[in-house]
Protein backbone atom coordinates (compact mmCIF):
# COMPACT_ATOMS: atom_id res chain seq x y z
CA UNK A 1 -0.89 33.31 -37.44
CA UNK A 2 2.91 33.81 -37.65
CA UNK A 3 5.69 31.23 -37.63
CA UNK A 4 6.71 32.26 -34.55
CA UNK A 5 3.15 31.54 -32.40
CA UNK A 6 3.30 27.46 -34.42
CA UNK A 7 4.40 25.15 -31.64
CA UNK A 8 2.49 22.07 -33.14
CA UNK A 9 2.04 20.42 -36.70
CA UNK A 10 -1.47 19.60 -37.69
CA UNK A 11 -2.75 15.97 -37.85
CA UNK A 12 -2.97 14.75 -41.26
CA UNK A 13 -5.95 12.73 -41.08
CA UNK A 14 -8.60 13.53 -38.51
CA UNK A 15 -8.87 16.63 -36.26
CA UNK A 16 -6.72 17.85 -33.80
CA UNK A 17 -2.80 18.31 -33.32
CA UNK A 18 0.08 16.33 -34.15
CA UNK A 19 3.83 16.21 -32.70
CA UNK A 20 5.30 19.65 -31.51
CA UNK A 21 7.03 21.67 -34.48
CA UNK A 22 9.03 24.36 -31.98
CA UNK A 23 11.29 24.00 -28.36
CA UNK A 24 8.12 26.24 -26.83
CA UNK A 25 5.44 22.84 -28.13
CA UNK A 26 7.98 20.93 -26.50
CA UNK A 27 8.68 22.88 -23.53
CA UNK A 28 4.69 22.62 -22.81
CA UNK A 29 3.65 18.84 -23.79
CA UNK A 30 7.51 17.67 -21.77
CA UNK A 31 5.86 20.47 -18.82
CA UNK A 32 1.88 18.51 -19.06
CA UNK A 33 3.76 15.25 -19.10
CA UNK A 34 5.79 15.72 -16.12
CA UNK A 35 3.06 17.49 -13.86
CA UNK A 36 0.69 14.40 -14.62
CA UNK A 37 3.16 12.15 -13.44
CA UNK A 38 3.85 14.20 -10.24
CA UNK A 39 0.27 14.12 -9.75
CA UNK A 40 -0.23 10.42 -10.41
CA UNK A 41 2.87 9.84 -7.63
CA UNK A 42 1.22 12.15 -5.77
CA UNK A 43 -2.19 11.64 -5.76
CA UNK A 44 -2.43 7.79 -6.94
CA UNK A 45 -4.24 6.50 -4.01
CA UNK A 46 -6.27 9.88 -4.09
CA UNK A 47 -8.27 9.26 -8.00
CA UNK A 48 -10.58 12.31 -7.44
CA UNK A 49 -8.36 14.47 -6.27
CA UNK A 50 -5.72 13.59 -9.14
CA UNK A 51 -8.82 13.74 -11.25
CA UNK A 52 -9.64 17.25 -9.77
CA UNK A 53 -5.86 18.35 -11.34
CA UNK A 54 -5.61 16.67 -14.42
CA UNK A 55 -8.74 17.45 -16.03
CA UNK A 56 -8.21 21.53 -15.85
CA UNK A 57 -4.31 21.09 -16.44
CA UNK A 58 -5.25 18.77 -19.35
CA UNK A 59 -8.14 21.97 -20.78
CA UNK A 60 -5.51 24.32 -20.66
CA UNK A 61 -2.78 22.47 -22.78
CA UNK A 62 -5.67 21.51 -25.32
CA UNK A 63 -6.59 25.19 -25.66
CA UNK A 64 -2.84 26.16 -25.97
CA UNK A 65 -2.54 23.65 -28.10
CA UNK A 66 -5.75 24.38 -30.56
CA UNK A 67 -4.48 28.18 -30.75
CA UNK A 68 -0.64 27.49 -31.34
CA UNK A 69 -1.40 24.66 -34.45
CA UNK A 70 -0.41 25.41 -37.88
CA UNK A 71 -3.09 26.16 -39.64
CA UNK A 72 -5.44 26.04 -36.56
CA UNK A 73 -7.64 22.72 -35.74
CA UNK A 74 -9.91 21.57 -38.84
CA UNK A 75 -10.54 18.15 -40.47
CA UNK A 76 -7.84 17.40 -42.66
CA UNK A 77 -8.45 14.29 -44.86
CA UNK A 78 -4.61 13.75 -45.84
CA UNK A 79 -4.02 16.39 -48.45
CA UNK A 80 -0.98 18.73 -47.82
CA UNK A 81 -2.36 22.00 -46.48
């Protein structure tokens, strides 16, 4: 994987992602966070239908996510990679 496709830092202990690294990780999780809450305002009285929004918005940043960590998603038990 280049430099240029890392938008996130790894988690040091566990599996998963940590804080963006790059303005594109940034641009997405700041994008996710304010579609949510447009949803939520939206939708709040309306849980299934928010539900029906969130959950496929929510799969696509975890799979943008997974393929745009350094070092890809793995258990990492603390040790520098």
């Amino acid at each position: 994987m280049s430099e240029e496709s890392e938008w996130f830092a790894p988690k040091r202990y566990g599996y998963g992602a940590g804080l963006p690294i790059s303005w594109q990780g940034w641009t997405v999780m700041l994008a996710y966070i304010a579609i949510v809450g447009v949803v939520a305002a939206r939708y709040g009285d309306k849980p299934l239908v928010a539900l029906a929004i969130v959950i496929p918005l929510t799969t696509v940043l975890l799979v943008i996510t997974a393929r745009t960590t350094r070092g890809g998603w793995r258990w990492r038990w603390g040790e520098e990679d």
